[in-house]
Protein backbone atom coordinates (compact mmCIF):
# COMPACT_ATOMS: atom_id res chain seq x y z
CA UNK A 1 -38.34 17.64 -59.04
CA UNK A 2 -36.27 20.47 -60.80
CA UNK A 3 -38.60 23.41 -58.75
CA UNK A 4 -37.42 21.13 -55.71
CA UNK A 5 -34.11 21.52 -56.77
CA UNK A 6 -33.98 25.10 -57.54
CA UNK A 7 -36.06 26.29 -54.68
CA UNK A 8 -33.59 24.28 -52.42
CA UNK A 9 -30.82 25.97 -53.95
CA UNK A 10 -32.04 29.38 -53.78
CA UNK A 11 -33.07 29.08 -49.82
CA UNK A 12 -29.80 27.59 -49.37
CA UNK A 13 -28.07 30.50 -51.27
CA UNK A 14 -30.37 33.16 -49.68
CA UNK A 15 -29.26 31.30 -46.33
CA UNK A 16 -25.97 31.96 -46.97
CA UNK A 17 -26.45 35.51 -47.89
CA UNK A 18 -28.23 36.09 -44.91
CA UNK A 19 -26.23 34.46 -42.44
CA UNK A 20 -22.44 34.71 -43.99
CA UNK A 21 -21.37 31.86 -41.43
CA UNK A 22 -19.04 29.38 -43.17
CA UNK A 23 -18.44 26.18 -40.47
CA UNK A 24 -19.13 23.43 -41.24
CA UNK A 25 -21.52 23.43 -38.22
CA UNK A 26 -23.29 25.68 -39.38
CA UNK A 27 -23.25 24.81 -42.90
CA UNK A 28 -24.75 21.47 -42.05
CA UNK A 29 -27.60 23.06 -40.26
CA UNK A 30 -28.49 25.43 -43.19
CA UNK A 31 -28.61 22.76 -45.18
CA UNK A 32 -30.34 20.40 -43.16
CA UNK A 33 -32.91 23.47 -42.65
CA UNK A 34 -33.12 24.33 -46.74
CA UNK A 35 -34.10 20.33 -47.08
CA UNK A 36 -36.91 20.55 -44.07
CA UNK A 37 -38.30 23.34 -45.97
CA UNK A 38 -38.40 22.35 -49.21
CA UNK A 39 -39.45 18.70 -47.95
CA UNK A 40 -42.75 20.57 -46.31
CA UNK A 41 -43.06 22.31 -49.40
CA UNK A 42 -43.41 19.28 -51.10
CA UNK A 43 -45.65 17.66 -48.68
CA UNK A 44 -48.19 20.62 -49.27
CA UNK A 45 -47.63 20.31 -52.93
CA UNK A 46 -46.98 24.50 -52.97
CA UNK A 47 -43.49 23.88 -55.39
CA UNK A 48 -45.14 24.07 -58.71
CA UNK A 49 -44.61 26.39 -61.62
CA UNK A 50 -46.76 29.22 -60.09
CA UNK A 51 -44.68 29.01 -56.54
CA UNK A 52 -41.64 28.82 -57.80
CA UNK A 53 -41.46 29.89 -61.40
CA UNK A 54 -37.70 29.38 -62.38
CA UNK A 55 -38.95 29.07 -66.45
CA UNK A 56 -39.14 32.69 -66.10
CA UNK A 57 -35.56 33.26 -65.21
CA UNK A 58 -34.11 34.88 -67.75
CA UNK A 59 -36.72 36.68 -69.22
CA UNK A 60 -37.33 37.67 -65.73
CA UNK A 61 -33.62 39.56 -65.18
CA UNK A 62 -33.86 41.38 -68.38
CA UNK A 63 -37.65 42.79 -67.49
CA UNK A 64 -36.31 43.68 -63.95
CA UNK A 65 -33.44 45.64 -65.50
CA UNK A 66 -35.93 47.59 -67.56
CA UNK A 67 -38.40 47.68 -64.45
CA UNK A 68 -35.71 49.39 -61.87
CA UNK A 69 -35.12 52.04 -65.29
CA UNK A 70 -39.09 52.81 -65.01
CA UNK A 71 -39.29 52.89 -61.44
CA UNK A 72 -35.82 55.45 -60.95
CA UNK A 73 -37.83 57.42 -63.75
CA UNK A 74 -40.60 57.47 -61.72
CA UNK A 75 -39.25 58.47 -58.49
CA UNK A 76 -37.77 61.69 -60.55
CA UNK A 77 -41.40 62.15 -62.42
CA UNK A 78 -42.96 62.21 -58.53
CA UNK A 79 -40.32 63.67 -56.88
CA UNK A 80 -40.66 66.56 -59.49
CA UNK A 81 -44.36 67.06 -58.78
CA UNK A 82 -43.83 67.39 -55.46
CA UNK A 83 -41.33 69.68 -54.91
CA UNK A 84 -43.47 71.86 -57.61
CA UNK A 85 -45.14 74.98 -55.99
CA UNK A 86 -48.47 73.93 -56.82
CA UNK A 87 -48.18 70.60 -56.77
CA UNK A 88 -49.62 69.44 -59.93
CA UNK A 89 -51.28 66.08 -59.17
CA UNK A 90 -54.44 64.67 -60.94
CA UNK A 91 -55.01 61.63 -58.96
CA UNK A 92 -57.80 59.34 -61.22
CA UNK A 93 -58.36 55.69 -61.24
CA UNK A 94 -58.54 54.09 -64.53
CA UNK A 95 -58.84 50.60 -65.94
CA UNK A 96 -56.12 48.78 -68.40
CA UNK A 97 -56.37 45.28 -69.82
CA UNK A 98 -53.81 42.93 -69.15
CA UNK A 99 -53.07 40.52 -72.26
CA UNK A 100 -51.06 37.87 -70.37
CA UNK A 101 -52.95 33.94 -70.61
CA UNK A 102 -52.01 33.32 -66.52
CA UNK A 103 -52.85 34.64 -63.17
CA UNK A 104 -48.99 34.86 -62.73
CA UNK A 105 -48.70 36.90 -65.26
CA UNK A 106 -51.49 39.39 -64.37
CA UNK A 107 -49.52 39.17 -60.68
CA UNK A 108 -46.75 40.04 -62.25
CA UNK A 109 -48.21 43.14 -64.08
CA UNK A 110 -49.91 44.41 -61.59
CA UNK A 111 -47.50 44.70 -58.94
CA UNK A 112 -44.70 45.69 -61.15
CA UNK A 113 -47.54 49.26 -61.55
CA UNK A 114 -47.31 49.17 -58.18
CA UNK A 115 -43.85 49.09 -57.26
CA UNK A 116 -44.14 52.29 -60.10
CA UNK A 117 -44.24 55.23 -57.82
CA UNK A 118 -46.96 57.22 -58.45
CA UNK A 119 -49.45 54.25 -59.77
CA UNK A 120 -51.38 51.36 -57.37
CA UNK A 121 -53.20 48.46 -58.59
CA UNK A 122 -56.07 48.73 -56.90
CA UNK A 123 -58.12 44.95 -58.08
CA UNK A 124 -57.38 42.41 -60.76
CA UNK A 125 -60.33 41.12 -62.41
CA UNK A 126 -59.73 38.66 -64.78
CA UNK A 127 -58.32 40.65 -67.66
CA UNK A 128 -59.00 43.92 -66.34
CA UNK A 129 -56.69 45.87 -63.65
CA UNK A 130 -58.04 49.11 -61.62
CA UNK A 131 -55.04 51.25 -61.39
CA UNK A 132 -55.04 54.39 -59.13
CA UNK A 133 -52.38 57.29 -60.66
CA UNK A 134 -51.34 59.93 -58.93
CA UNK A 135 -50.69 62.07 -62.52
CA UNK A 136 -51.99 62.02 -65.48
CA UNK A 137 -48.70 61.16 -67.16
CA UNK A 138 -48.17 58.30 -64.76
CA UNK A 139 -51.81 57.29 -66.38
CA UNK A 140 -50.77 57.90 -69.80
CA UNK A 141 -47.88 55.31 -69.24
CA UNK A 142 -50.42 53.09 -68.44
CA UNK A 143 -52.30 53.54 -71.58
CA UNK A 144 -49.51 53.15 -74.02
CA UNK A 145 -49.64 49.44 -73.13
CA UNK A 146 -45.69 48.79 -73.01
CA UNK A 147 -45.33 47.32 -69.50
CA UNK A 148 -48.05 44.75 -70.29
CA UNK A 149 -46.34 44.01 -73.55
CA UNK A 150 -43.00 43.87 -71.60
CA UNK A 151 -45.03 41.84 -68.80
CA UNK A 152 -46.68 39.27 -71.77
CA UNK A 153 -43.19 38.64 -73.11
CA UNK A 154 -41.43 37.81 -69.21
CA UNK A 155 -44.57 35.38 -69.18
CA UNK A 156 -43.62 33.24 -72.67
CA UNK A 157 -46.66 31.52 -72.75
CA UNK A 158 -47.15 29.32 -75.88
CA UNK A 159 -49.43 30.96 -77.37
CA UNK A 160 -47.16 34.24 -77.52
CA UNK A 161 -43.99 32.96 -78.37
CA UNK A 162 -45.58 32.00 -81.90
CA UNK A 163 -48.28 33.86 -83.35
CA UNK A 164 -49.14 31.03 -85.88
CA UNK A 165 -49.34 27.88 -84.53
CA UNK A 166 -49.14 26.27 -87.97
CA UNK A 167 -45.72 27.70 -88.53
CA UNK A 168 -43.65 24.54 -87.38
CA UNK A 169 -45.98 21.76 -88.86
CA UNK A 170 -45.79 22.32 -92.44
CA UNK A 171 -49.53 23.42 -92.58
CA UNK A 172 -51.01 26.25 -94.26
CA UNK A 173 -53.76 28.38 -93.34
């Protein structure tokens, strides 16, 4: 009910955005349009933690910030290489390892190397991601593992927020 809630909200906010039209005509029919969607939504049972993942909220603003920092300092890397006389490119394909527990987390990682100019996901498998880079420094980004770690924190699974589990019962291993 609360990813009903939100999702309604955020159409109905997006709506408004979009359309800037404040009768109360119109008003009426955004809203009776937000509550047709998100009633169809429901119906296909697509409003779910996955579709509409509003736990990630907050984690989620602070990784974008540091996302649109990497991607501005990407553009400059790129745009450097190629206004450069030679044009120093060293396009490979390599593999990383994602270490998030869900398939919106390796989502999440792999299009945030995409939106990264100058890298691609090419396929997820499972744990593994085939990245094409266009330079072997965008690679070497890659390989120092900090957007996945930056990635594994957005996602806050259980299992990563505390590394012992026993912690908070009082047992000892």
């Amino acid at each position: 009910m609360l990813h009903a809630i939100s999702l309604g909200l955020v159409l109905f906010g997006l709506w408004l955005l979009l359309s800037g039209f404040f009768t109360a005509l119109l008003l009426s029919l955004g809203i009776a349009s937000v509550v047709a969607v998100v009633w169809i939504a429901h119906r296909m049972d697509v409003i779910d933690h996955e579709g509409h993942p509003i736990h990630l909220t907050f984690r989620a603003i602070l990784y974008w910030q540091w996302l649109l920092k990497e991607i501005v300092l990407a553009n400059i890397a790129i745009a450097r290489v190629i206004m450069a006389r030679k044009m120093p490119i060293h396009p490979t394909v390599i593999g990383v390892t994602a270490t998030q527990k869900t398939e919106l987390g390796h989502v999440i990682y792999g299009n945030s190397i995409t939106l990264t100019p100058g890298t691609v996901t090419i396929e997820i498998d499972k744990d593994n991601l085939t990245v094409h880079a266009l330079t072997t420094d965008a690679a070497m980004d890659l390989k120092t593992g900090e957007m996945d770690r930056r990635v594994t924190n957005v996602e806050a699974h259980p299992d990563t927020d505390n590394p012992n589990p026993n912690a908070n019962t009082g047992e000892h291993s």
